[in-house]
C-alpha atoms as a PDB file:
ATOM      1  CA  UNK A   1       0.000   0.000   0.000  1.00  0.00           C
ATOM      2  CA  UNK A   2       1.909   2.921  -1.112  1.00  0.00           C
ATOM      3  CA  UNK A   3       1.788   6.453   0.659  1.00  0.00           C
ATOM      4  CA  UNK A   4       0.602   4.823   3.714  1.00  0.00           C
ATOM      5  CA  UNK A   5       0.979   5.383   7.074  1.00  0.00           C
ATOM      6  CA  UNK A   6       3.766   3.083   8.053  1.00  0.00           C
ATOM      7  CA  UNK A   7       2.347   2.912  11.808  1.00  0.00           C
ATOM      8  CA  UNK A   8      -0.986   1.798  10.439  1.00  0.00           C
ATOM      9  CA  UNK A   9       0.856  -1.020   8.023  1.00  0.00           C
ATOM     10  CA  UNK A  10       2.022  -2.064  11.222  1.00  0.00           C
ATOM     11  CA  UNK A  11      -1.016  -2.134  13.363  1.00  0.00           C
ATOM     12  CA  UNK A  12      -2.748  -3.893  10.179  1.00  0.00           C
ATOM     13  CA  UNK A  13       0.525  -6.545  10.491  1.00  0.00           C
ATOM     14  CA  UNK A  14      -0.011  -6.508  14.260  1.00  0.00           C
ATOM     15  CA  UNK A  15      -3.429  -7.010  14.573  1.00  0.00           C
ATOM     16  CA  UNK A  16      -3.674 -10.209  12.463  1.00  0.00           C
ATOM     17  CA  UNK A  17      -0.732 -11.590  14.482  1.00  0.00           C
ATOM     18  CA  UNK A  18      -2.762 -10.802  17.479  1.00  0.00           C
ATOM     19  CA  UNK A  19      -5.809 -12.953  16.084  1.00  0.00           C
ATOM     20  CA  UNK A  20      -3.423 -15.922  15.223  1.00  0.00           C
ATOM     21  CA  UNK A  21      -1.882 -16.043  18.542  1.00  0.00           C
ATOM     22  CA  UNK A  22      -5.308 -15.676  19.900  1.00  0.00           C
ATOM     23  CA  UNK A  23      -6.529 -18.738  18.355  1.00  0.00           C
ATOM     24  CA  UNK A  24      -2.995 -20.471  19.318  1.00  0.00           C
ATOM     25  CA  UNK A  25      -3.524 -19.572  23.206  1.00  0.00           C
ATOM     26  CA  UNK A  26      -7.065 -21.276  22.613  1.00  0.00           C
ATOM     27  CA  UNK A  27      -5.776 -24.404  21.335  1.00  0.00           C
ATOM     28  CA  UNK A  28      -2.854 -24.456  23.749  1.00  0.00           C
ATOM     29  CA  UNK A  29      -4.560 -23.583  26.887  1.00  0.00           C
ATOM     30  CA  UNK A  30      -7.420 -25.135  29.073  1.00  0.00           C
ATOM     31  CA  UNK A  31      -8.870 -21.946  29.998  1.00  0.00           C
ATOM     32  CA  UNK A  32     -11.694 -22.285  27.832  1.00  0.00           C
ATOM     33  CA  UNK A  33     -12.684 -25.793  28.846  1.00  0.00           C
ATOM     34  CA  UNK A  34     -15.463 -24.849  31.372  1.00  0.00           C
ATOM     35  CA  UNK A  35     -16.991 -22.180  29.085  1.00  0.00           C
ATOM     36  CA  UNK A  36     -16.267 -21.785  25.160  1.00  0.00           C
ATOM     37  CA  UNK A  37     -15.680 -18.227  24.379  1.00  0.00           C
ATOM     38  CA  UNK A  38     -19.147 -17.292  23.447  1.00  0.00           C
ATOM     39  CA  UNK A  39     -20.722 -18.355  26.869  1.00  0.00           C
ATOM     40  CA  UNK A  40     -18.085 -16.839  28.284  1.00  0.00           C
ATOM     41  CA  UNK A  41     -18.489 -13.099  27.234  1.00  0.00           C
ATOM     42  CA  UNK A  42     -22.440 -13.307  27.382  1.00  0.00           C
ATOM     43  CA  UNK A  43     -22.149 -14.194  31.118  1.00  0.00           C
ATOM     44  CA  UNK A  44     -19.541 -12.000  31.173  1.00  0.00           C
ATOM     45  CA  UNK A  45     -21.405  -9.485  29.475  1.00  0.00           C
ATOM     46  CA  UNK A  46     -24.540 -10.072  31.957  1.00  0.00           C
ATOM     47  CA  UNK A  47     -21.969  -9.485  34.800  1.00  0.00           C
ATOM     48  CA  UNK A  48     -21.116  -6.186  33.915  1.00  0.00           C
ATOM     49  CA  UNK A  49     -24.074  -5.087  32.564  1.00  0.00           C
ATOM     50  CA  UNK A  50     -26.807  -6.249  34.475  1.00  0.00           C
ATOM     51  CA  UNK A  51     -29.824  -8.076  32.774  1.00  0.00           C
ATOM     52  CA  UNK A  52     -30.477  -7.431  29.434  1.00  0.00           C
ATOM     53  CA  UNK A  53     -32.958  -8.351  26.769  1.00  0.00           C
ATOM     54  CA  UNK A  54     -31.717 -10.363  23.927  1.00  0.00           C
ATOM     55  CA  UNK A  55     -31.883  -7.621  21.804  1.00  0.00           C
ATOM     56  CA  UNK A  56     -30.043  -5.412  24.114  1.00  0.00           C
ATOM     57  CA  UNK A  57     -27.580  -8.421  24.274  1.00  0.00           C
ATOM     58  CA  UNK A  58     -27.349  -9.044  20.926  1.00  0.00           C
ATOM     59  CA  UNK A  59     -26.336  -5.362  20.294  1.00  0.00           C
ATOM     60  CA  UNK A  60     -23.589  -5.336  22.610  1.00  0.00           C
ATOM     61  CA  UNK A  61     -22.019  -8.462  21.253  1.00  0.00           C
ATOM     62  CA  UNK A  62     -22.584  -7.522  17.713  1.00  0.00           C
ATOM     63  CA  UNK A  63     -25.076 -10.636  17.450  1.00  0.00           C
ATOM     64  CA  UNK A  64     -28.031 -10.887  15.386  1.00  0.00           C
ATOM     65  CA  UNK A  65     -30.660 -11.745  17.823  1.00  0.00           C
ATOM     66  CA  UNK A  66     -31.272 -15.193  16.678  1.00  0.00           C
ATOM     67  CA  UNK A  67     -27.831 -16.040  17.769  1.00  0.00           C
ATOM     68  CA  UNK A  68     -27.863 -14.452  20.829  1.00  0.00           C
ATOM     69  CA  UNK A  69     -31.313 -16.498  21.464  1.00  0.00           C
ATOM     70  CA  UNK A  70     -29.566 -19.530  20.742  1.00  0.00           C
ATOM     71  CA  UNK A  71     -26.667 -18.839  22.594  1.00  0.00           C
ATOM     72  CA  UNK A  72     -28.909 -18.039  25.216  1.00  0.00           C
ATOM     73  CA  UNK A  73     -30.787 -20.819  25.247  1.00  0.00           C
ATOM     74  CA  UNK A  74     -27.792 -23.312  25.670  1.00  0.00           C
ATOM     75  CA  UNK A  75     -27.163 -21.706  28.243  1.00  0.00           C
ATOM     76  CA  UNK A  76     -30.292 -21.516  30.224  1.00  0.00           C
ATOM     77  CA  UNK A  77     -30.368 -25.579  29.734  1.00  0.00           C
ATOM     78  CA  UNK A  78     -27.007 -25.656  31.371  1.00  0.00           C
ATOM     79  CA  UNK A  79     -28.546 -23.577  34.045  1.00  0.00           C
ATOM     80  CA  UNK A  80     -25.806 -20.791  33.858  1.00  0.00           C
ATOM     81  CA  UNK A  81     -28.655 -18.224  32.997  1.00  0.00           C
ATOM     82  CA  UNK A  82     -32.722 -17.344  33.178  1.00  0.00           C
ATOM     83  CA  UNK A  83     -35.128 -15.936  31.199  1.00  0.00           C
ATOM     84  CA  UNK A  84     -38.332 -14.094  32.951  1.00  0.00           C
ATOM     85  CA  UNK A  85     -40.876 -11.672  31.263  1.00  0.00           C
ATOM     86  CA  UNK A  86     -39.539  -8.238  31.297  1.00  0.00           C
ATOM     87  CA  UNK A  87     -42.214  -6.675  34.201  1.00  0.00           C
ATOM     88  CA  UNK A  88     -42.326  -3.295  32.420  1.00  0.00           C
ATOM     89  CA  UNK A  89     -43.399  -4.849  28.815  1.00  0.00           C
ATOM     90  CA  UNK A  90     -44.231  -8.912  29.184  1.00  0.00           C
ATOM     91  CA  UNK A  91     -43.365  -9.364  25.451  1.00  0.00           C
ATOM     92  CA  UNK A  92     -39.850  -9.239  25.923  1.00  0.00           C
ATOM     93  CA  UNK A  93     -37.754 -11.845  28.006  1.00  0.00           C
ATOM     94  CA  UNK A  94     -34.997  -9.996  30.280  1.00  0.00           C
ATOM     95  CA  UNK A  95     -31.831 -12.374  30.708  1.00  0.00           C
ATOM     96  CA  UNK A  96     -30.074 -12.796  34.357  1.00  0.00           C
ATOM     97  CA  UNK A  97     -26.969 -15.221  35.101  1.00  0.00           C
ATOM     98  CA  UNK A  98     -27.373 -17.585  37.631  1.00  0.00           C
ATOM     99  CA  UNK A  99     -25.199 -17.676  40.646  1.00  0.00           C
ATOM    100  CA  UNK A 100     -23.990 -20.597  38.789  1.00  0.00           C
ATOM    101  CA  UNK A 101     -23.241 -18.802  35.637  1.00  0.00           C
ATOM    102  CA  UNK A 102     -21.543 -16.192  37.545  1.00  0.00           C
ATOM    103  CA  UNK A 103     -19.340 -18.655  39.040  1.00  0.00           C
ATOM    104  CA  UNK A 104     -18.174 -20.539  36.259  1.00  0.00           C
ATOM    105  CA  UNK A 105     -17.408 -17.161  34.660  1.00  0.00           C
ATOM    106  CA  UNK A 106     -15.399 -15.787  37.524  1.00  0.00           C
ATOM    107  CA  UNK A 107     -13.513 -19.051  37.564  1.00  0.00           C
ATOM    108  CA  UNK A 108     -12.770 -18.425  33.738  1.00  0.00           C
ATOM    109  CA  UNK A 109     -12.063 -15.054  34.280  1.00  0.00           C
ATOM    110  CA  UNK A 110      -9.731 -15.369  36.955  1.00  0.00           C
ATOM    111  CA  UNK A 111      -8.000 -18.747  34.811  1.00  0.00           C
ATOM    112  CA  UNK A 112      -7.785 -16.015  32.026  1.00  0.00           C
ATOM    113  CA  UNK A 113      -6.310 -13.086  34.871  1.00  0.00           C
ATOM    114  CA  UNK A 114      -3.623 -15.569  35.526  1.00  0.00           C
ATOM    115  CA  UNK A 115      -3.139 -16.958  32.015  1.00  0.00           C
ATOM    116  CA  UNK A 116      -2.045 -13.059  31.004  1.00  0.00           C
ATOM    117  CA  UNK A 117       0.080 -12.641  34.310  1.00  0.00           C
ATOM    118  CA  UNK A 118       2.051 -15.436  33.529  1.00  0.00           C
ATOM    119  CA  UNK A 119       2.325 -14.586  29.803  1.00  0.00           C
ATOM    120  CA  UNK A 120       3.212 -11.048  30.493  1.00  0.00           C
ATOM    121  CA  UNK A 121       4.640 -11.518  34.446  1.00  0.00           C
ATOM    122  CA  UNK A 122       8.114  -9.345  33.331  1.00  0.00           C
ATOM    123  CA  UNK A 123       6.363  -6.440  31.800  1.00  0.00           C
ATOM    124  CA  UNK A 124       6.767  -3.315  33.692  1.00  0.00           C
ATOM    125  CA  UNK A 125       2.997  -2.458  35.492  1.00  0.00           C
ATOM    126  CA  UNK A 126       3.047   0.813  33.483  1.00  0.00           C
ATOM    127  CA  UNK A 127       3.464  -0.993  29.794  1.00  0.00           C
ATOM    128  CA  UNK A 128       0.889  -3.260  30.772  1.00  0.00           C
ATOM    129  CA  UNK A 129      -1.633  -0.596  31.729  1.00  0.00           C
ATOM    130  CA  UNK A 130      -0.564   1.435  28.388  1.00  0.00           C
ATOM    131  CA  UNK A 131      -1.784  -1.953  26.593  1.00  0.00           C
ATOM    132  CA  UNK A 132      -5.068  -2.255  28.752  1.00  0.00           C
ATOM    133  CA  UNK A 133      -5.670   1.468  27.515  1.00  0.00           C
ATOM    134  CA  UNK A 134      -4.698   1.061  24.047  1.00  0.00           C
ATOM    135  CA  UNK A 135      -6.934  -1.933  23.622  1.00  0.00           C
ATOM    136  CA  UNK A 136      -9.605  -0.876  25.794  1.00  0.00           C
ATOM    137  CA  UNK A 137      -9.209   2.570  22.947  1.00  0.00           C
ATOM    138  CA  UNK A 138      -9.522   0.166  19.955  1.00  0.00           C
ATOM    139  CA  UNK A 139     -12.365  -2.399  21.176  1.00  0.00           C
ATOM    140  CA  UNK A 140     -14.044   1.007  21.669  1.00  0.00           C
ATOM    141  CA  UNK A 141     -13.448   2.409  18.318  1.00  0.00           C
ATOM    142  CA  UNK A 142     -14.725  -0.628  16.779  1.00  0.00           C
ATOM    143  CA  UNK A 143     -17.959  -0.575  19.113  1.00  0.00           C
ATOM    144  CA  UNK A 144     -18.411   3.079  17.856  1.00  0.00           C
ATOM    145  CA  UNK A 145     -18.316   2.262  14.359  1.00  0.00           C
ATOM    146  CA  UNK A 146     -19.887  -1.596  14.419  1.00  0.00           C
ATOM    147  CA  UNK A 147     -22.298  -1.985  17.057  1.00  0.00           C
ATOM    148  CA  UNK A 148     -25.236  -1.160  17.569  1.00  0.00           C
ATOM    149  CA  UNK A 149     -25.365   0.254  21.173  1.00  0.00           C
ATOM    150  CA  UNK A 150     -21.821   0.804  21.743  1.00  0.00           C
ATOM    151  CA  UNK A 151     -20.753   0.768  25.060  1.00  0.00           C
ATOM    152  CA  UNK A 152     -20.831   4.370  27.355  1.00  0.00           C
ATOM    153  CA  UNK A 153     -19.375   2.555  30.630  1.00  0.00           C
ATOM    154  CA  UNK A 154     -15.808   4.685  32.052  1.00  0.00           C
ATOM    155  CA  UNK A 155     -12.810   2.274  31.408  1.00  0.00           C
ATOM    156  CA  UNK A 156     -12.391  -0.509  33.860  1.00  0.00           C
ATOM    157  CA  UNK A 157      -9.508   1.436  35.685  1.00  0.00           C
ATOM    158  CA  UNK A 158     -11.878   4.198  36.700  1.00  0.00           C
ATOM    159  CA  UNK A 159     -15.712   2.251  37.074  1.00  0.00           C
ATOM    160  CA  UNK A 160     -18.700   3.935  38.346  1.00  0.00           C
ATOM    161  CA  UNK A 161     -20.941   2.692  40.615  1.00  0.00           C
ATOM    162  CA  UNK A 162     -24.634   2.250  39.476  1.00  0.00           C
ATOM    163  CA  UNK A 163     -27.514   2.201  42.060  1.00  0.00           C
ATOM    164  CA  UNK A 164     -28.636  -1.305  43.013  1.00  0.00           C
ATOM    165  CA  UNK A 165     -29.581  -3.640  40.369  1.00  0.00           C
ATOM    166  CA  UNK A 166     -29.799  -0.965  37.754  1.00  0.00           C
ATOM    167  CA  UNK A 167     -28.774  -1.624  34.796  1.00  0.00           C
ATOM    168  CA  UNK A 168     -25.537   0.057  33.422  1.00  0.00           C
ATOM    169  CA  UNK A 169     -23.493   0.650  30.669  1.00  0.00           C
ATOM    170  CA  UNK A 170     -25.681  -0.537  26.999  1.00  0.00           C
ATOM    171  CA  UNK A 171     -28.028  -2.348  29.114  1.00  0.00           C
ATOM    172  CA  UNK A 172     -29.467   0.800  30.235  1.00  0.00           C
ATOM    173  CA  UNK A 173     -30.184   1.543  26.999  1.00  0.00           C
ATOM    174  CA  UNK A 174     -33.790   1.530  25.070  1.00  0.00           C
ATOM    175  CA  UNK A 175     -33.921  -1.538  22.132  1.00  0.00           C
ATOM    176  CA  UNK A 176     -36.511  -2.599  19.934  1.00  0.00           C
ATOM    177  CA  UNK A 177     -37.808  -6.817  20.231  1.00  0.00           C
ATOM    178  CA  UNK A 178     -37.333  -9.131  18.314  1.00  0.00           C
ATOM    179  CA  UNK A 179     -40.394 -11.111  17.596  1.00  0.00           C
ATOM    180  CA  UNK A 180     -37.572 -14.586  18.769  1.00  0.00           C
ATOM    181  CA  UNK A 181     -37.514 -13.191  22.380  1.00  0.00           C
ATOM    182  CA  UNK A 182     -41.359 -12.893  22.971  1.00  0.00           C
ATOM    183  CA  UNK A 183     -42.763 -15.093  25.931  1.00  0.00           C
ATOM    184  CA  UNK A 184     -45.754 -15.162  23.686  1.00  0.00           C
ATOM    185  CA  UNK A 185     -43.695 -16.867  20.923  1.00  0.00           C
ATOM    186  CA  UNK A 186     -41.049 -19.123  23.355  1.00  0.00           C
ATOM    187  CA  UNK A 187     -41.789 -21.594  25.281  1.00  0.00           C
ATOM    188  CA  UNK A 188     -42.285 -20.296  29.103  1.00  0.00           C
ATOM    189  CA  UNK A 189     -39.329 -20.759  31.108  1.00  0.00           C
ATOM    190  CA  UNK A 190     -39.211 -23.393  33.804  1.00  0.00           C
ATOM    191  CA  UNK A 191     -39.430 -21.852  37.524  1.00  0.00           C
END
C-alpha cells in the first residue's frame, strides 16, 4: 500500500498476528474448557451489565438476535442463565446469570487473569496498563463504528458505581424486540 501510514501497516501486520496467537492460546490452553468463548463473554457481558434483553444483548455483542437467542438458550439448559418476562413490557424476556453462571465465569475469568500474568509476568505495570488502555481505545473504536449500542461505561480502571440492580453501561439503553424473544412466541421458562 503505497503512501501509507507506516504505523498503520504495522497495526494492520499486528493485529492479524494478534488474532493468530489468539486462536494459538485457545488451542494451547485449558482456559476455555469450562466455558467456550461465546458463553463466556455473554455471562460476562450479563456481569457487567446487568440483565439485558436479547436484543439489548445481541447489540452489545454484535449478534443478530437469533444467535444471541440460541446462545442463550444453551445456556439456560445448562442452568448458567434465566429468562423471565420483562415486568415493564411482558413481550420481551430480560436475561439474568445464575449464581452458577456467575461462578463458572469468575472461575474463567480469573483462569484467564492468571493466564495473562504469567504470559506477560516481566512487563513493567506501566506498559501493561498502556496496553489495557490502548486496547480498551480500539475495542471502543470498533464498538463506535460496528455496534449497535456501543458501550458508554468509564474504562475498567476508573468504574462507576450504578444504584442497586440498575442496569448500566448498553443495558441501560432503550432496544426494539425481536419477535424470537417474545414469551408469547417461546416456550415459558421453567421456575
Amino acid at each position: 500500500m503505497s503512501g501509507a501510514d507506516p504505523a498503520l501497516d504495522v497495526i494492520e501486520r499486528q493485529t492479524a498476528v494478534l488474532m493468530r496467537n489468539f486462536e494459538l492460546l485457545h488451542r494451547r490452553t485449558d482456559v476455555h474448557d469450562r466455558l467456550d468463548r461465546a458463553q463466556y463473554l455473554l455471562l460476562r457481558t450479563l456481569s457487567d451489565g446487568g440483565p439485558m434483553t436479547i436484543t439489548t444483548l445481541a447489540c452489545t455483542l454484535g449478534l443478530d438476535p437469533s444467535t444471541a437467542g440460541r446462545q442463550v438458550a444453551a445456556l439456560t439448559g445448562a442452568g448458567l442463565v434465566e429468562r423471565a418476562a420483562d415486568p415493564a413490557d411482558r413481550r420481551r424476556w430480560v436475561i439474568t446469570p445464575t449464581a452458577e453462571g456467575l461462578r463458572e465465569m469468575r472461575v474463567v475469568r480469573d483462569r484467564r487473569t492468571e493466564s495473562h500474568a504469567d504470559l506477560l509476568g516481566d512487563w513493567d505495570p506501566e506498559d501493561l496498563r498502556t496496553l489495557g488502555t490502548m486496547l480498551d481505545r480500539y475495542n471502543r473504536a470498533v464498538a463506535a463504528r460496528y455496534l449497535l449500542t456501543p458501550p458508554t461505561d468509564t474504562p475498567a480502571e476508573t468504574p462507576t458505581e450504578a444504584p442497586a440492580g440498575a442496569p448500566t453501561g448498553t443495558a441501560a439503553r432503550t432496544e426494539t424486540t425481536a419477535p424470537a424473544e417474545t414469551p408469547a412466541t417461546a416456550a415459558a421458562p421453567s421456575r
